[in-house]
N, C-alpha and C. Protein backbone atom coordinates (compact mmCIF):
# COMPACT_ATOMS: atom_id res chain seq x y z
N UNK A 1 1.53 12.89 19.48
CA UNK A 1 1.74 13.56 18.20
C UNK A 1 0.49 14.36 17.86
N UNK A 2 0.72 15.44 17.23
CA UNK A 2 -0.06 16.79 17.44
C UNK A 2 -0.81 15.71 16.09
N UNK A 3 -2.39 15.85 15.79
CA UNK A 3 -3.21 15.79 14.97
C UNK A 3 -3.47 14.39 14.39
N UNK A 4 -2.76 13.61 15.56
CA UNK A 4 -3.20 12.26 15.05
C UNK A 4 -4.36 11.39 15.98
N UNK A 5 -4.56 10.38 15.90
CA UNK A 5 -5.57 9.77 16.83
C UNK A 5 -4.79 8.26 16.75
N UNK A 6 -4.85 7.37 17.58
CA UNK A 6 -4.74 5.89 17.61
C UNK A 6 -6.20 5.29 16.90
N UNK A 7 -4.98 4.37 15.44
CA UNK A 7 -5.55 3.73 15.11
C UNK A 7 -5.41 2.28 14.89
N UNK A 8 -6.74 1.35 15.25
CA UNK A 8 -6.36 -0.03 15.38
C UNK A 8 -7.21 -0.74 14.15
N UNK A 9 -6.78 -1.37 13.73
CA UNK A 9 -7.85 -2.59 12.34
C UNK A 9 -7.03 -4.24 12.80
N UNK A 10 -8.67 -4.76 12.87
CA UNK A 10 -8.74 -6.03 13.59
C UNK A 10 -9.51 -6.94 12.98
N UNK A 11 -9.32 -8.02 12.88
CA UNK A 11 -9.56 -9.14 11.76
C UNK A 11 -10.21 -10.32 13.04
N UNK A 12 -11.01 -11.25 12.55
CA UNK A 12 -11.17 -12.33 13.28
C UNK A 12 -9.59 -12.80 13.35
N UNK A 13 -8.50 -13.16 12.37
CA UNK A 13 -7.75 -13.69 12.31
C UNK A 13 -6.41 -13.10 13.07
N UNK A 14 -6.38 -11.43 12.79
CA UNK A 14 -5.18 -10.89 13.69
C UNK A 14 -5.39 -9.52 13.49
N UNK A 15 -4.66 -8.79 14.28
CA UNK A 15 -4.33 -7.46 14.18
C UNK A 15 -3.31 -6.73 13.07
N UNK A 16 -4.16 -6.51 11.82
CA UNK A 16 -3.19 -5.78 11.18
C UNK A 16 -1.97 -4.53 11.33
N UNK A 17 -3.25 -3.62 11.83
CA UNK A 17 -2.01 -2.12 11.97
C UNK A 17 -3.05 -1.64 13.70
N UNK A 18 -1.61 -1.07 13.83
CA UNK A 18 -2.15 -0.52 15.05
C UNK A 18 -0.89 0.87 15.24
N UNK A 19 -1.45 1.78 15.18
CA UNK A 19 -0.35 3.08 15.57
C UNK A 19 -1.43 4.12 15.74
N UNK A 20 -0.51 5.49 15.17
CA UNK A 20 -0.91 6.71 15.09
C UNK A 20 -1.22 7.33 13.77
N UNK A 21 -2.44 7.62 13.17
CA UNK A 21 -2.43 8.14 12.49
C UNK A 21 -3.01 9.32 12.34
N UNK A 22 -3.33 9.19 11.05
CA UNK A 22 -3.34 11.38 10.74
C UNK A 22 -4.77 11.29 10.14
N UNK A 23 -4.90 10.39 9.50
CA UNK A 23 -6.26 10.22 8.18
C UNK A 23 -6.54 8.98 8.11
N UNK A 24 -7.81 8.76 8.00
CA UNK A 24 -8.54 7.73 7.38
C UNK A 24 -9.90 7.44 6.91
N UNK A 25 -9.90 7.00 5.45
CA UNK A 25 -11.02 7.15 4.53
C UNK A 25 -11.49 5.52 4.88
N UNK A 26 -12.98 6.06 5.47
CA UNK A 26 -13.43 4.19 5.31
C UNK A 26 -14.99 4.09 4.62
N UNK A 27 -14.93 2.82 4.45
CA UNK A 27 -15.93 2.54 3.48
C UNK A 27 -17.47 2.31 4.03
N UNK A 28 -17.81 3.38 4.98
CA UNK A 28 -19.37 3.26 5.59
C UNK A 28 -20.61 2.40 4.47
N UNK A 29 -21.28 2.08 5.45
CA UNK A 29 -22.60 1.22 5.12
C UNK A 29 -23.30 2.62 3.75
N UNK A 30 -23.32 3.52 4.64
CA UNK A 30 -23.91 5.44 4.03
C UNK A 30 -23.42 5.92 3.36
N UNK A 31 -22.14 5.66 3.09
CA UNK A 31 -21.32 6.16 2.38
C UNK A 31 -19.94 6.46 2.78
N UNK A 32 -18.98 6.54 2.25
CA UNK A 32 -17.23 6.91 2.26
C UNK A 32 -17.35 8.02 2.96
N UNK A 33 -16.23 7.70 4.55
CA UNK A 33 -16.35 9.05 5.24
C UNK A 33 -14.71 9.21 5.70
N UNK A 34 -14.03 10.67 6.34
CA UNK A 34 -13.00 10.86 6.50
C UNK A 34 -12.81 10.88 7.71
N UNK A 35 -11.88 10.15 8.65
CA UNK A 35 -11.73 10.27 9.68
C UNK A 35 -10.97 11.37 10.29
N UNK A 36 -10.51 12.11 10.95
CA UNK A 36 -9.41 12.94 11.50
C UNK A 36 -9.31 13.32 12.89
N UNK A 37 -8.06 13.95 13.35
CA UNK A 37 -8.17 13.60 15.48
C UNK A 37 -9.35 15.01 15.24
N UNK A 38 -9.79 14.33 16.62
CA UNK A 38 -11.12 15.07 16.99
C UNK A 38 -11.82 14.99 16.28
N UNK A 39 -12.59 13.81 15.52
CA UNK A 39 -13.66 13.43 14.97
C UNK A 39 -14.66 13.48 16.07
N UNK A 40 -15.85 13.73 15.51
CA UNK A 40 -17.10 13.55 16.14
C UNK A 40 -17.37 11.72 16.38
N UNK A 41 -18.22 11.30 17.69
CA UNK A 41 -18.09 9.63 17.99
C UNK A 41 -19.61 9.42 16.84
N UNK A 42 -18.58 8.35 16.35
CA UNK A 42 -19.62 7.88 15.38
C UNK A 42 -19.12 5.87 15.32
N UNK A 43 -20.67 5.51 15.33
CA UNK A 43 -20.45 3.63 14.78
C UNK A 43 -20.92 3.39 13.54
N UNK A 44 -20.20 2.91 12.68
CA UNK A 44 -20.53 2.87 11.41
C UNK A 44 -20.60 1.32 11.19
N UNK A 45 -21.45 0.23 10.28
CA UNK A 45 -21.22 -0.56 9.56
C UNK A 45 -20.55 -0.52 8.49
N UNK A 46 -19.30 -1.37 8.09
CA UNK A 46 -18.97 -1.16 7.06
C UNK A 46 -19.17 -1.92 5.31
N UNK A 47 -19.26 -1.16 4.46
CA UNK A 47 -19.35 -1.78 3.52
C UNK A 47 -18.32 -2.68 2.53
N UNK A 48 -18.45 -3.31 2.05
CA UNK A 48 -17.11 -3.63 0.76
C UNK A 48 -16.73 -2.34 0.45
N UNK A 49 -15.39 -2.22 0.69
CA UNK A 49 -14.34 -1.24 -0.45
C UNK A 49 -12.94 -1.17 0.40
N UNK A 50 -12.42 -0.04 -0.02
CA UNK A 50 -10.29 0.16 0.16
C UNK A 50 -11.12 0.74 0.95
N UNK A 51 -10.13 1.09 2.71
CA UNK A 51 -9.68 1.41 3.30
C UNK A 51 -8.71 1.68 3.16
N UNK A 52 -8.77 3.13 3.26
CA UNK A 52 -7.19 4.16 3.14
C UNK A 52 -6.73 4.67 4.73
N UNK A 53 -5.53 4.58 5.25
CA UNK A 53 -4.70 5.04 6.29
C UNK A 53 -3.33 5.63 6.61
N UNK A 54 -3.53 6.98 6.34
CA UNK A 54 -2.43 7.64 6.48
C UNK A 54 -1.55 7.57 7.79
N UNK A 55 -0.33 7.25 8.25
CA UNK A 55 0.24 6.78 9.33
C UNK A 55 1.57 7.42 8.92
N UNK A 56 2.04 8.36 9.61
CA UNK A 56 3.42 9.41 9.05
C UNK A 56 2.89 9.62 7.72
N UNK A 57 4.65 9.41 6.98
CA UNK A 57 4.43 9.66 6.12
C UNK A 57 4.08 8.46 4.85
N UNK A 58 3.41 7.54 5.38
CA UNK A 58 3.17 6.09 4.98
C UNK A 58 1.69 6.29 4.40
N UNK A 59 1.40 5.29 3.52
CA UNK A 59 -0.35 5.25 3.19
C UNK A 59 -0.85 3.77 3.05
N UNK A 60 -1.43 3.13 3.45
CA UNK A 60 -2.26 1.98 3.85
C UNK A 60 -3.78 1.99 3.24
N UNK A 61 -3.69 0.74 2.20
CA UNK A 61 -4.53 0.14 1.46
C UNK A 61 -5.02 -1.14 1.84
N UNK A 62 -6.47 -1.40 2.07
CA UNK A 62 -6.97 -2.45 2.92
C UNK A 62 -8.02 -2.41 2.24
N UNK A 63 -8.54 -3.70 1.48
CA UNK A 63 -9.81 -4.00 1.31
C UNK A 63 -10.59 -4.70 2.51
N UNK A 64 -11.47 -4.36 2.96
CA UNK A 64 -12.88 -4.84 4.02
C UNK A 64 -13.77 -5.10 3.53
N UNK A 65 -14.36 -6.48 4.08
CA UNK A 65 -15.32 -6.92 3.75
C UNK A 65 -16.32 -6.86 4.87
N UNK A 66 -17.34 -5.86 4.72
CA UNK A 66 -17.92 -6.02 6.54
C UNK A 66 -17.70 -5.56 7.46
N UNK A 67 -18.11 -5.18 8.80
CA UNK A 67 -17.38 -5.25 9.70
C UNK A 67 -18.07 -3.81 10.60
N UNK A 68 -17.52 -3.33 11.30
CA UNK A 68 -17.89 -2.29 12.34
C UNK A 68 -16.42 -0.98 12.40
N UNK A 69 -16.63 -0.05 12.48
CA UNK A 69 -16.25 0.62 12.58
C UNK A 69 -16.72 2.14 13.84
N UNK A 70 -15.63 1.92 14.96
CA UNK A 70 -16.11 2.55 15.70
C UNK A 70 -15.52 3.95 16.18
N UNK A 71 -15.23 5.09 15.93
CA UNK A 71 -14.46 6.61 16.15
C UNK A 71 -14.85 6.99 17.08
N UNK A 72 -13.92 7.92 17.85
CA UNK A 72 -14.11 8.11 18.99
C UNK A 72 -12.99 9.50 19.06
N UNK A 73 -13.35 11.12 19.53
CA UNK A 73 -11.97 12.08 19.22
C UNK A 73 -10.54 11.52 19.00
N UNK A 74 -10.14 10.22 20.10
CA UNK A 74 -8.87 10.09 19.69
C UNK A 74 -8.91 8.91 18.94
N UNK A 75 -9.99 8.29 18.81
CA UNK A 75 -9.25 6.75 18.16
C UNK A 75 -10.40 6.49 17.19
N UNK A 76 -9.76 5.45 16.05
CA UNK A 76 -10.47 4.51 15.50
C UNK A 76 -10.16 3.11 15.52
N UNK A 77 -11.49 2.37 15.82
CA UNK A 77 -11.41 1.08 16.11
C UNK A 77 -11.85 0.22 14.37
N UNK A 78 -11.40 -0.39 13.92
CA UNK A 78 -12.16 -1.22 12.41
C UNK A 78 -12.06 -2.72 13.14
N UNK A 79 -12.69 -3.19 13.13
CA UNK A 79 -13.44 -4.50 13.44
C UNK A 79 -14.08 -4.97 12.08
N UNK A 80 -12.78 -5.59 11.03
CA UNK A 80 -13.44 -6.26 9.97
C UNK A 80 -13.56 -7.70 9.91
N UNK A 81 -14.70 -7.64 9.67
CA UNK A 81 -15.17 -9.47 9.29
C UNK A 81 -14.19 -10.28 8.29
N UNK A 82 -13.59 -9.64 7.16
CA UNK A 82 -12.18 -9.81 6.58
C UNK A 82 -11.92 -8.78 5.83
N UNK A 83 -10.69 -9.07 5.78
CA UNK A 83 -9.54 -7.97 5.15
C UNK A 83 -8.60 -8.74 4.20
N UNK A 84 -8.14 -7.94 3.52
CA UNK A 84 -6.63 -7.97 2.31
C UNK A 84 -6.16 -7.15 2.49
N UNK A 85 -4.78 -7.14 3.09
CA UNK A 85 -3.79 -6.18 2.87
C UNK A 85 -2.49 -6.17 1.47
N UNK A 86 -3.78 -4.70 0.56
CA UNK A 86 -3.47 -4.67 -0.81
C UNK A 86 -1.67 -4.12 -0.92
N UNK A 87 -1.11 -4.09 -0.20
CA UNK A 87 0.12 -4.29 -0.16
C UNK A 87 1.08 -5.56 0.53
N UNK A 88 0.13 -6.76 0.80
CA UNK A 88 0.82 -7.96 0.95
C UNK A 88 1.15 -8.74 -0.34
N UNK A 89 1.74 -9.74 0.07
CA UNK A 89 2.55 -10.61 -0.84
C UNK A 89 1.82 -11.90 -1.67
N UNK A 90 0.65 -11.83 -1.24
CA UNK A 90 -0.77 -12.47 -1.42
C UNK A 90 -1.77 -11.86 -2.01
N UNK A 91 -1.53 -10.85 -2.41
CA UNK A 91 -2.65 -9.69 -2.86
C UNK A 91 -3.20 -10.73 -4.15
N UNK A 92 -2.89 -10.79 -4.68
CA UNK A 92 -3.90 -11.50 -6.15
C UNK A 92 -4.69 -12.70 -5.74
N UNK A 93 -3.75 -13.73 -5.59
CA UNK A 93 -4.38 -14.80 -4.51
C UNK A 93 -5.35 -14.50 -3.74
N UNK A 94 -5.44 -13.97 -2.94
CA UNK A 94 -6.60 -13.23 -1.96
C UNK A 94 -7.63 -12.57 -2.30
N UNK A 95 -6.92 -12.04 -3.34
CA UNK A 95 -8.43 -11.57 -3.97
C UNK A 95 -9.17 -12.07 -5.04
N UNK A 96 -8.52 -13.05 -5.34
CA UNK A 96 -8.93 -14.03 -6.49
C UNK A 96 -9.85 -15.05 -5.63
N UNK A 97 -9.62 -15.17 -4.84
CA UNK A 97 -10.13 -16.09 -3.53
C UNK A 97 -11.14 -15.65 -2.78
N UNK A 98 -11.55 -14.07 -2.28
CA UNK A 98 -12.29 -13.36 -2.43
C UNK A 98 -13.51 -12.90 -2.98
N UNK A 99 -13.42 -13.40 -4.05
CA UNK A 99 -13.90 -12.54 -5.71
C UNK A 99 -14.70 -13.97 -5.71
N UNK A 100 -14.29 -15.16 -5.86
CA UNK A 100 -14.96 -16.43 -6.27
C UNK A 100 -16.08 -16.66 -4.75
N UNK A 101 -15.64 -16.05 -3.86
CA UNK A 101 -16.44 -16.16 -2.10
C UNK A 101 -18.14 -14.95 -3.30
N UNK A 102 -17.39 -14.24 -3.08
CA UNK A 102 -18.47 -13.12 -3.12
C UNK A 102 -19.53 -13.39 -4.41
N UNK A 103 -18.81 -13.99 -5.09
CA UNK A 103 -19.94 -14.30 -6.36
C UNK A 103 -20.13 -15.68 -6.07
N UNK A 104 -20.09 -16.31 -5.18
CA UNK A 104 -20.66 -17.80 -4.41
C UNK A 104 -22.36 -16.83 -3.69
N UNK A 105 -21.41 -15.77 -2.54
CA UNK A 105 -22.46 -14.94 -1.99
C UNK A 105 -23.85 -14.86 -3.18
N UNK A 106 -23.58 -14.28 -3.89
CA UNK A 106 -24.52 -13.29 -4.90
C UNK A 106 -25.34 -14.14 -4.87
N UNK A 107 -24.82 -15.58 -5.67
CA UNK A 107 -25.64 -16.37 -6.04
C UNK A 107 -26.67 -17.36 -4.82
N UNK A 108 -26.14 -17.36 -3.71
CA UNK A 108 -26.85 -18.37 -2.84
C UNK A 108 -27.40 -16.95 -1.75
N UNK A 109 -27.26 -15.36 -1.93
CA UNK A 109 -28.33 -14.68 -1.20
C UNK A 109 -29.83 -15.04 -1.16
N UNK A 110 -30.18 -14.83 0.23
CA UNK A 110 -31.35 -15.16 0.79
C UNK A 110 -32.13 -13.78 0.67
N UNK A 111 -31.70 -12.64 0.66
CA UNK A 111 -32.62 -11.32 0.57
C UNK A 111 -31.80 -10.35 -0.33
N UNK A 112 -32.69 -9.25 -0.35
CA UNK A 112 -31.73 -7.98 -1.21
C UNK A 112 -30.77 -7.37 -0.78
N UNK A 113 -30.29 -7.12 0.95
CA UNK A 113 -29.37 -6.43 1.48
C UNK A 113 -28.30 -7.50 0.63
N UNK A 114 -28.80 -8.61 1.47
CA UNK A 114 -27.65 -9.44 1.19
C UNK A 114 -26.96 -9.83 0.06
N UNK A 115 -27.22 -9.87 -0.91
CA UNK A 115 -27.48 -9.98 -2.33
C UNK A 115 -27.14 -8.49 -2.96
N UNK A 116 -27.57 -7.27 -2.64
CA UNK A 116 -26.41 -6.29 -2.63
C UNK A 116 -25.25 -6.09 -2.17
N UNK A 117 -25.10 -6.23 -1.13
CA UNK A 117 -23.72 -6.05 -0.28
C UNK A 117 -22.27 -7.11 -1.06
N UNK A 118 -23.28 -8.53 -1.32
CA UNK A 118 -22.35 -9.35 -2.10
C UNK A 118 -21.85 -8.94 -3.38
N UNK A 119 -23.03 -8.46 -4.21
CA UNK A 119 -22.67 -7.65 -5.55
C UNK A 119 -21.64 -6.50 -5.63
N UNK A 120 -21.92 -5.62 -4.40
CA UNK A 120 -20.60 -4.84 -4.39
C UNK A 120 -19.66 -5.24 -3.93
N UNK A 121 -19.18 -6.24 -3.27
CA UNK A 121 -18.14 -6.70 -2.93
C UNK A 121 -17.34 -7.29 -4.24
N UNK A 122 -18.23 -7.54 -4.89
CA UNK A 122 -18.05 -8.32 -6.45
C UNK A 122 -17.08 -7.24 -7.29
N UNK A 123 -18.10 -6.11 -7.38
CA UNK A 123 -17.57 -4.98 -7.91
C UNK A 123 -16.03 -4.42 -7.68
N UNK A 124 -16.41 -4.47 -6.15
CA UNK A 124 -15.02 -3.85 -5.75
C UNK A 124 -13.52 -4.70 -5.88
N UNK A 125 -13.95 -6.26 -5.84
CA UNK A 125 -12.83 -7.10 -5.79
C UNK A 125 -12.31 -7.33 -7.34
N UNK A 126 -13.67 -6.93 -8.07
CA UNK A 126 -13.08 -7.40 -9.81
C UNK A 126 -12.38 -5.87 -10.20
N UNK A 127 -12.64 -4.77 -9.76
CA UNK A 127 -11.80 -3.26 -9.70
C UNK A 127 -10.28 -3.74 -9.25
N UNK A 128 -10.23 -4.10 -8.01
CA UNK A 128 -8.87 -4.58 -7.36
C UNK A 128 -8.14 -5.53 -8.34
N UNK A 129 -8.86 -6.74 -9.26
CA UNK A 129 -7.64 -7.78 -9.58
C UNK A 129 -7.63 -7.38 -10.96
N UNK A 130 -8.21 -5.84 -11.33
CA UNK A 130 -7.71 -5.47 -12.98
C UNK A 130 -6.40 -4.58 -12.20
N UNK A 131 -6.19 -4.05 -11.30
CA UNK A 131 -5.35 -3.15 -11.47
C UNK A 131 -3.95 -3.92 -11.14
């Protein structure tokens, strides 16, 4: 398919999505970047936030916590440390579950990365269970 790349997102626990897609916005360590076919190869760490994935005419919402992110012209690889898929049937639960992890984090960080990274995860999960 003309303008897409294979894309895979992978969990310690399982393989969420795996196809073809067109777009994808992920949540770099540097900042929010756009994926598209024939991206330049780039490895990113990832930060807390949505992962967006356009696949046809479908759109895919994924919170990540962590993880690696690896592009390549035709593909992207996400290797997250964990995920919520904000269109499962568990979404509140999970992130309620989430949300109490990450402000466990905040409080028992050992340095400032760490102790940031937890805080935004904080951020991003208490954004997710107002909406």
């Amino acid at each position: 398919m003309a303008g897409t790349f294979k894309f895979e997102l992978v969990s310690p626990e399982r393989v969420l999505l795996s196809g073809d897609a067109s777009e994808a916005i992920v949540p770099g360590m540097d900042g929010q970047f756009t994926v598209l076919a024939g991206h330049a190869p780039v490895i990113s760490t990832l930060r807390p936030g949505t992962l967006v994935v356009k696949m046809g005419t479908s759109e895919r919402r994924v919170f990540v916590r962590g993880g690696i992110a690896e592009v390549e012209p035709e593909s992207l690889t996400i290797l997250a440390q964990h995920l919520i898929d904000l269109e499962g049937e568990d979404r509140a639960s999970e992130v309620a579950s989430a949300l109490r992890t990450a402000e466990d984090l905040v409080a028992s960080s050992k340095d400032d990365l760490e102790r940031m990274t937890a805080a935004d995860a904080v951020d991003q999960l208490r954004a997710l269970s107002s909406r």
